[in-house]
Protein backbone atom coordinates (compact mmCIF):
# COMPACT_ATOMS: atom_id res chain seq x y z
CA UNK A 1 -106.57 73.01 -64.62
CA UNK A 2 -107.28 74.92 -67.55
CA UNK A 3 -109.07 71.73 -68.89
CA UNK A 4 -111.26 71.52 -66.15
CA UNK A 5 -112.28 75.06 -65.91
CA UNK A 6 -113.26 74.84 -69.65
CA UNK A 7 -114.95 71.75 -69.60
CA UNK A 8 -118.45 73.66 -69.43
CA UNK A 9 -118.28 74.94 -73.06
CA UNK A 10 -115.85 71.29 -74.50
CA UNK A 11 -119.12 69.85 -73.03
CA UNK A 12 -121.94 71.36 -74.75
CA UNK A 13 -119.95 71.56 -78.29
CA UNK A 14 -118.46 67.45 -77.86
CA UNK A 15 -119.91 66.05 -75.15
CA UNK A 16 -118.61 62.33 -76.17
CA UNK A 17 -115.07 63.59 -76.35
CA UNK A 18 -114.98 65.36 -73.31
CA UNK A 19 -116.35 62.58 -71.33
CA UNK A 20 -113.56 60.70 -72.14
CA UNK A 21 -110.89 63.42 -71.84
CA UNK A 22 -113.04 63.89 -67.99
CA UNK A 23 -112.52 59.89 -67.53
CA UNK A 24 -109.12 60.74 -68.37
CA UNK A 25 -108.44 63.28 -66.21
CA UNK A 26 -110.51 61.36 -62.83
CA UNK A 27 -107.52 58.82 -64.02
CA UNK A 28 -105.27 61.24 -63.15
CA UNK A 29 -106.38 62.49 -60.31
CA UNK A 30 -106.89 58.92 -59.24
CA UNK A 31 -103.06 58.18 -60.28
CA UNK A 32 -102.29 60.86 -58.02
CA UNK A 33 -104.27 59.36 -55.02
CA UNK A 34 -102.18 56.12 -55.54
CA UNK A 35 -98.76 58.02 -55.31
CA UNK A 36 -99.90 59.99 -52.10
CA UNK A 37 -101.27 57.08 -50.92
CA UNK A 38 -97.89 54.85 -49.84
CA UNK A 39 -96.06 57.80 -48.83
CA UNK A 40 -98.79 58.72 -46.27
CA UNK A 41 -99.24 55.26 -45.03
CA UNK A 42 -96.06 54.81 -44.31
CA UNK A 43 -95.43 58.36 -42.59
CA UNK A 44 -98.17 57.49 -40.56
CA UNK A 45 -96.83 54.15 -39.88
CA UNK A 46 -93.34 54.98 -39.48
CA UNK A 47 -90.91 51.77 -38.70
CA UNK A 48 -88.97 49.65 -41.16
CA UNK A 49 -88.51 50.98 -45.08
CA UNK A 50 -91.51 50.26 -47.57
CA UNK A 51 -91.80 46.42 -49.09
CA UNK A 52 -90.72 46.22 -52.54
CA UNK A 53 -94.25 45.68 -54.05
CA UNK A 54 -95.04 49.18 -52.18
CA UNK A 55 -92.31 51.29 -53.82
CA UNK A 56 -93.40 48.85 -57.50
CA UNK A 57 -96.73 51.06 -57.10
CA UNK A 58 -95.70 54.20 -55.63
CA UNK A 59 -93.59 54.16 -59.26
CA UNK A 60 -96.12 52.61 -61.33
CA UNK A 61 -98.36 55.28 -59.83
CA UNK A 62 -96.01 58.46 -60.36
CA UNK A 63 -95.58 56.92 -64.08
CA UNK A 64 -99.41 56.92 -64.33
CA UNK A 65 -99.50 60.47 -63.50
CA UNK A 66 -97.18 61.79 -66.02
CA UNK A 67 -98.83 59.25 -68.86
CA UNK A 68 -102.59 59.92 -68.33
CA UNK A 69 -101.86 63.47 -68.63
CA UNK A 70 -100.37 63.37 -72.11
CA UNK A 71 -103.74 61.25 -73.06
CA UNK A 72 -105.77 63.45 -71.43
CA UNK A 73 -104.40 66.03 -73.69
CA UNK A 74 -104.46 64.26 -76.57
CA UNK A 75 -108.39 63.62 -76.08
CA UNK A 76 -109.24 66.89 -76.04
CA UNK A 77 -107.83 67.96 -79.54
CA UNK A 78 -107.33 64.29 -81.15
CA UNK A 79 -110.67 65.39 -83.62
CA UNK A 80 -109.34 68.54 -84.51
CA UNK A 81 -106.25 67.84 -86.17
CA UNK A 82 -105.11 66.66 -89.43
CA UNK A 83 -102.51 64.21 -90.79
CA UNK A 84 -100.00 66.27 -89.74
CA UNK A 85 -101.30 66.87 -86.05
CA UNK A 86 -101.94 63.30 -85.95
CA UNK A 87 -98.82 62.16 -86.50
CA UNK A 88 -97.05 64.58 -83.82
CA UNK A 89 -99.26 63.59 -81.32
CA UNK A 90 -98.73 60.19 -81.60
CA UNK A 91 -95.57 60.86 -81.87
CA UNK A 92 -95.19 62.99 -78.77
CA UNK A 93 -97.72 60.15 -76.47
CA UNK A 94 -95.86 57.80 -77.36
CA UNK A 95 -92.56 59.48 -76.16
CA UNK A 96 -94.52 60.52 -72.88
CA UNK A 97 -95.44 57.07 -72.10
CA UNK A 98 -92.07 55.59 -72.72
CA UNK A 99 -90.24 59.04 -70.38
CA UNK A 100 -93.30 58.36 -67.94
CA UNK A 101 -92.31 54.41 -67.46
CA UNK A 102 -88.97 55.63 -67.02
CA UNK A 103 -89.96 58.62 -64.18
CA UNK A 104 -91.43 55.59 -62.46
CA UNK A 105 -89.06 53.42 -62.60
CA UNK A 106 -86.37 55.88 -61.45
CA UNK A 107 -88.55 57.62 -58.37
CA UNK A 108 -89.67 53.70 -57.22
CA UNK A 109 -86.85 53.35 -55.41
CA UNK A 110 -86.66 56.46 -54.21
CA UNK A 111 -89.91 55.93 -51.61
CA UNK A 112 -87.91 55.72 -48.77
CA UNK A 113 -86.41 58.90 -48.86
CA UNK A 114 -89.53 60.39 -49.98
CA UNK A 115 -91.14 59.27 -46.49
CA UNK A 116 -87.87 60.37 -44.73
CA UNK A 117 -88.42 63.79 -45.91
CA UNK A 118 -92.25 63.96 -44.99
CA UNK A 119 -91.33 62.65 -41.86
CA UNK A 120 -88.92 64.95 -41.38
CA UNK A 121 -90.72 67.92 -42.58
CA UNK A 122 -87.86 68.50 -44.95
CA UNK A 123 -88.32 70.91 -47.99
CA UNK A 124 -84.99 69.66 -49.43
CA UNK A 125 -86.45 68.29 -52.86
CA UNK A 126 -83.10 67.70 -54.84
CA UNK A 127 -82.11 64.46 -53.77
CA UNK A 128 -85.27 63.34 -54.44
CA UNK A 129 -85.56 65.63 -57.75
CA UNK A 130 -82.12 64.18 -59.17
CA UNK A 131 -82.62 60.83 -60.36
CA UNK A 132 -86.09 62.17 -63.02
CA UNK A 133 -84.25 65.69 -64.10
CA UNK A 134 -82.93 64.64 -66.86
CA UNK A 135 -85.79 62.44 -67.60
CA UNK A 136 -88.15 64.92 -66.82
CA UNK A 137 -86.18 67.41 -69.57
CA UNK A 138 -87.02 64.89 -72.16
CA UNK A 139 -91.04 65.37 -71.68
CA UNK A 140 -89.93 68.98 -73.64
CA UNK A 141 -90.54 66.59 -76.90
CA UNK A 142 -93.70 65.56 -75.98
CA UNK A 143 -94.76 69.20 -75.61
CA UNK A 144 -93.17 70.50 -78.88
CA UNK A 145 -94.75 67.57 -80.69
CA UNK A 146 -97.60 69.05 -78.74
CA UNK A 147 -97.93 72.29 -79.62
CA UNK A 148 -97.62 70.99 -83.40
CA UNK A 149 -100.27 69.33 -82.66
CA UNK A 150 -102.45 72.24 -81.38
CA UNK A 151 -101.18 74.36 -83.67
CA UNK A 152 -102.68 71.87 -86.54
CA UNK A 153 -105.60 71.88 -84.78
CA UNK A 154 -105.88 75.88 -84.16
CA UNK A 155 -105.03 76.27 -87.91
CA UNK A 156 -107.94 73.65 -88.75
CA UNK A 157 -110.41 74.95 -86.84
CA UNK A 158 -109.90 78.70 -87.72
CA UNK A 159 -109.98 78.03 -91.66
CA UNK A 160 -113.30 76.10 -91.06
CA UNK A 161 -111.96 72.24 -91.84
CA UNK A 162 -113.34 70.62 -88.79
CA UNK A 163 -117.11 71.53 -87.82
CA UNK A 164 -118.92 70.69 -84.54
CA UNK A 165 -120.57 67.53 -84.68
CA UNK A 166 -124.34 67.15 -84.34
């Protein structure tokens, strides 16, 4: 959110960069659409559990989500940073994509029960919740490699070592 809201001045300063960190983040938001998307179908549709294929994208979807973020963040500051910034945030996207296959693969299967508790107008989260906590603990890399990251960049940026391009 705080991307979005602050796209205005990203835009005027690095328009190029920002349209892809905007392309980015419509991923996202599109990757979120395709999660929502089997789980209301089939509330609406009720009956039998969801085909296979259905829960392979409701997964490959939630993975998608977590993923695109991390790039998303990483094309907003990836011209900012130095060798050491660059090497943390590769560092840390590449560990979010590898956690984020995983999320997907471990909330795939879990479809049906995520339709049972829509249906059900259940708020009860934590038998969904338990397969990805774990999983979803080991993003916390990916943020501290993060913040390095940021940090570089900050640190860059105040001392005058990256100017605004032209």
């Amino acid at each position: 959110m705080f991307l979005w809201v602050g796209r205005h001045e990203w835009n005027e300063v690095h328009r190029r960069r920002v349209g892809h960190a905007n392309l980015a983040f419509a991923a996202s938001l599109v990757a979120i659409a395709l999660a929502a998307a089997p789980v209301a179908y089939l509330s609406l549709r009720g009956g039998p559990s969801a085909p296979g294929w259905l829960a392979l994208e409701f997964g490959a979807a939630i993975a998608a989500v977590f993923a695109v973020t991390f790039i998303t963040y990483a094309l907003v500051a990836a011209h900012l940073v130095g060798r050491l910034g660059e090497v943390a945030m590769g560092v840390g996207l590449a560990w979010a994509v590898v956690v984020s296959m995983l999320i997907g693969l471990a909330l795939s299967p879990q479809l049906d029960l995520v339709v049972r508790s829509v249906v059900a107008r259940s708020v009860a989260l934590g038998p969904i919740e338990q397969p990805i906590t774990l999983l979803d603990s080991l993003l916390a890399f990916s943020y501290l490699a993060f913040l390095v990251a940021f940090s570089d960049a900050h640190y860059r940026v105040a001392k005058g070592e990256v100017l605004a391009p032209s």
